[in-house]
PDB file of N, CA and C in Angstrom:
ATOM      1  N   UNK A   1     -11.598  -2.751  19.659  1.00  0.00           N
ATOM      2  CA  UNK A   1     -11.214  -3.370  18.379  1.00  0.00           C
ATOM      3  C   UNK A   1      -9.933  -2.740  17.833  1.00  0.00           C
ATOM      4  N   UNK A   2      -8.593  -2.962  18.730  1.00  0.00           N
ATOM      5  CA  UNK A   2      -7.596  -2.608  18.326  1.00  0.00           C
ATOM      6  C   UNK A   2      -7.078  -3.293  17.448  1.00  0.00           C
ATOM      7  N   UNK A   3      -6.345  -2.809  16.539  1.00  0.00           N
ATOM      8  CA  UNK A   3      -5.189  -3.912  15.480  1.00  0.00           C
ATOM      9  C   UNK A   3      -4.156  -3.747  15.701  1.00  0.00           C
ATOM     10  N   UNK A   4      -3.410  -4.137  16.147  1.00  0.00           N
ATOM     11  CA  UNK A   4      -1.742  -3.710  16.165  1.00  0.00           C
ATOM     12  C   UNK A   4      -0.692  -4.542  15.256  1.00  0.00           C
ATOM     13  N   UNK A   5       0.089  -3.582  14.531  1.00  0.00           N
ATOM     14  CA  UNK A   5       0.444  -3.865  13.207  1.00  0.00           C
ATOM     15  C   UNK A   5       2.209  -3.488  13.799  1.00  0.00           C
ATOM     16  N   UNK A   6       2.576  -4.633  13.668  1.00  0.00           N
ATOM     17  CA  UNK A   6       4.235  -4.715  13.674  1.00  0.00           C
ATOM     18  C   UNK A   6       4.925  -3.450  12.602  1.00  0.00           C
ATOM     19  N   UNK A   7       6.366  -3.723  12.522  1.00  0.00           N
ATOM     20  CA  UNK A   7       6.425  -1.776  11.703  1.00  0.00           C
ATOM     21  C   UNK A   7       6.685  -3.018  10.038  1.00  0.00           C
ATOM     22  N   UNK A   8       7.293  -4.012  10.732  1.00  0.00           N
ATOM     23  CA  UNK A   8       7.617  -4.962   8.957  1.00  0.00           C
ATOM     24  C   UNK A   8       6.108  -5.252   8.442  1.00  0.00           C
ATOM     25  N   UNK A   9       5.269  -5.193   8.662  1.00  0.00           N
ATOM     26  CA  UNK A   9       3.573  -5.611   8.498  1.00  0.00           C
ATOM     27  C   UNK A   9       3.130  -4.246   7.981  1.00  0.00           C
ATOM     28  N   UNK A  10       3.689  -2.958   8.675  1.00  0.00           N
ATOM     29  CA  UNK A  10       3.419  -1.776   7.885  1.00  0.00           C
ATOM     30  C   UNK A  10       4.063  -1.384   7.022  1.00  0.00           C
ATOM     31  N   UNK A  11       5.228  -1.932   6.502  1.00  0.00           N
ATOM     32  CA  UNK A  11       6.178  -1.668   5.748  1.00  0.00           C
ATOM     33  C   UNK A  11       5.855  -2.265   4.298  1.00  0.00           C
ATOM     34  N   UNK A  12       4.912  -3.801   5.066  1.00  0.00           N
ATOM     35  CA  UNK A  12       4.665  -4.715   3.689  1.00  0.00           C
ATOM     36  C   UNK A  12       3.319  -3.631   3.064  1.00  0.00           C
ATOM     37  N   UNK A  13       2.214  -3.102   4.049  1.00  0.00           N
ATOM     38  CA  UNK A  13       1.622  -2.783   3.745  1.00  0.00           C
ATOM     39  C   UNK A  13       1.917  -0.910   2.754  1.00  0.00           C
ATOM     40  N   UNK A  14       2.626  -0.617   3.214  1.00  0.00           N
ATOM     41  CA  UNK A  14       2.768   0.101   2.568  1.00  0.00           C
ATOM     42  C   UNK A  14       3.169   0.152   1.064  1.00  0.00           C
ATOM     43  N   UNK A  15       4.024  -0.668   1.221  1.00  0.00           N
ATOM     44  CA  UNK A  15       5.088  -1.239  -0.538  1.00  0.00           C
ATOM     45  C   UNK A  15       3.490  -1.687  -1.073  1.00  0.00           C
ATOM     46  N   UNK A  16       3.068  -2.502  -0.550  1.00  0.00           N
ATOM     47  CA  UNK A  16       1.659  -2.932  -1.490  1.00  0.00           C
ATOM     48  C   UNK A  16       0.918  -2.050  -1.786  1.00  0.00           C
ATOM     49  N   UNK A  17       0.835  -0.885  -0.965  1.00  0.00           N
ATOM     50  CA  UNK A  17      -0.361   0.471  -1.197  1.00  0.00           C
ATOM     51  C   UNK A  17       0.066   1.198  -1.951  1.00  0.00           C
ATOM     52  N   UNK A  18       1.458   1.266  -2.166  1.00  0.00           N
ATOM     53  CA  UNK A  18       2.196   2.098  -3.413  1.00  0.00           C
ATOM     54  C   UNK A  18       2.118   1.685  -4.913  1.00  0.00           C
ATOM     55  N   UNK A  19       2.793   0.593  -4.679  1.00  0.00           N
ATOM     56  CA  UNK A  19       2.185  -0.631  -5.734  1.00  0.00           C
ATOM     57  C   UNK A  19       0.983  -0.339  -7.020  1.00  0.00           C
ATOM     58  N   UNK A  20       0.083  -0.614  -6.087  1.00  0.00           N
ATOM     59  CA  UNK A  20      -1.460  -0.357  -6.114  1.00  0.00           C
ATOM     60  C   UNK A  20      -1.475   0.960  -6.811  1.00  0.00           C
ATOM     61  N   UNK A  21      -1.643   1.881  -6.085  1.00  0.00           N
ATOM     62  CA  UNK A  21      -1.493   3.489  -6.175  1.00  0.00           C
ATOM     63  C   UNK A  21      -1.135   3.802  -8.129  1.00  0.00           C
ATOM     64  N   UNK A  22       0.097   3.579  -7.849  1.00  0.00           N
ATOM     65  CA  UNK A  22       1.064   3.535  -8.990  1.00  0.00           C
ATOM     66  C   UNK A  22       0.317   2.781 -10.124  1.00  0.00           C
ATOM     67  N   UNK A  23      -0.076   1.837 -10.106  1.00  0.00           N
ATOM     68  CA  UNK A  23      -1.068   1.015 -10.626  1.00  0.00           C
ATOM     69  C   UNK A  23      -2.142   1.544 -11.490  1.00  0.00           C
ATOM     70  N   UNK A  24      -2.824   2.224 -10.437  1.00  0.00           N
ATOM     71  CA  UNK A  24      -3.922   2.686 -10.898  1.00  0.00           C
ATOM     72  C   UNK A  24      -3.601   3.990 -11.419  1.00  0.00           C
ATOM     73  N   UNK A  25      -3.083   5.166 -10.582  1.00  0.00           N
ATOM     74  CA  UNK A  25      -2.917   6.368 -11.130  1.00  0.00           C
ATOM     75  C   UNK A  25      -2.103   6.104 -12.846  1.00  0.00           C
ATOM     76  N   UNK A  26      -1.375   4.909 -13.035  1.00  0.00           N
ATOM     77  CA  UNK A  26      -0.842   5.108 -14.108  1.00  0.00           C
ATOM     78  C   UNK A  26      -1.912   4.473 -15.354  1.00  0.00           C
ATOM     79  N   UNK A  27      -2.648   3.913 -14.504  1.00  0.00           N
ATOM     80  CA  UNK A  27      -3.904   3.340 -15.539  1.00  0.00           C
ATOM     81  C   UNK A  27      -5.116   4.821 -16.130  1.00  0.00           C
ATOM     82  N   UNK A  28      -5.192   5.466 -14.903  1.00  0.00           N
ATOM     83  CA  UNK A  28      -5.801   6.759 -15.144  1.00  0.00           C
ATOM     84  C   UNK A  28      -5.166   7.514 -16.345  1.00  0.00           C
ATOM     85  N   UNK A  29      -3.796   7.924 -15.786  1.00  0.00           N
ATOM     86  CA  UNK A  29      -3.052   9.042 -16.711  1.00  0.00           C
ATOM     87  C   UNK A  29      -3.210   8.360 -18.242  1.00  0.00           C
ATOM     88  N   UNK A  30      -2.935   7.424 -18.527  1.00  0.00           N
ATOM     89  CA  UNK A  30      -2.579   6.619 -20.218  1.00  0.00           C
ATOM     90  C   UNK A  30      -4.150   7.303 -20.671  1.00  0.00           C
TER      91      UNK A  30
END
């Protein structure tokens, strides 16, 4: 059950996980 993830597919995924991240940690801190 491999996935293989192109590097632009990890790239999207990443910008979205930061996103996110940022998101929430800034929902925490307030």
């Amino acid at each position: 059950m491999e996935q293989l993830i192109t590097a632009e597919e990890l790239d999207h995924l990443a910008d979205e996980g930061v996103r996110v991240f940022l998101a929430a940690y800034g929902a925490v801190s307030d």
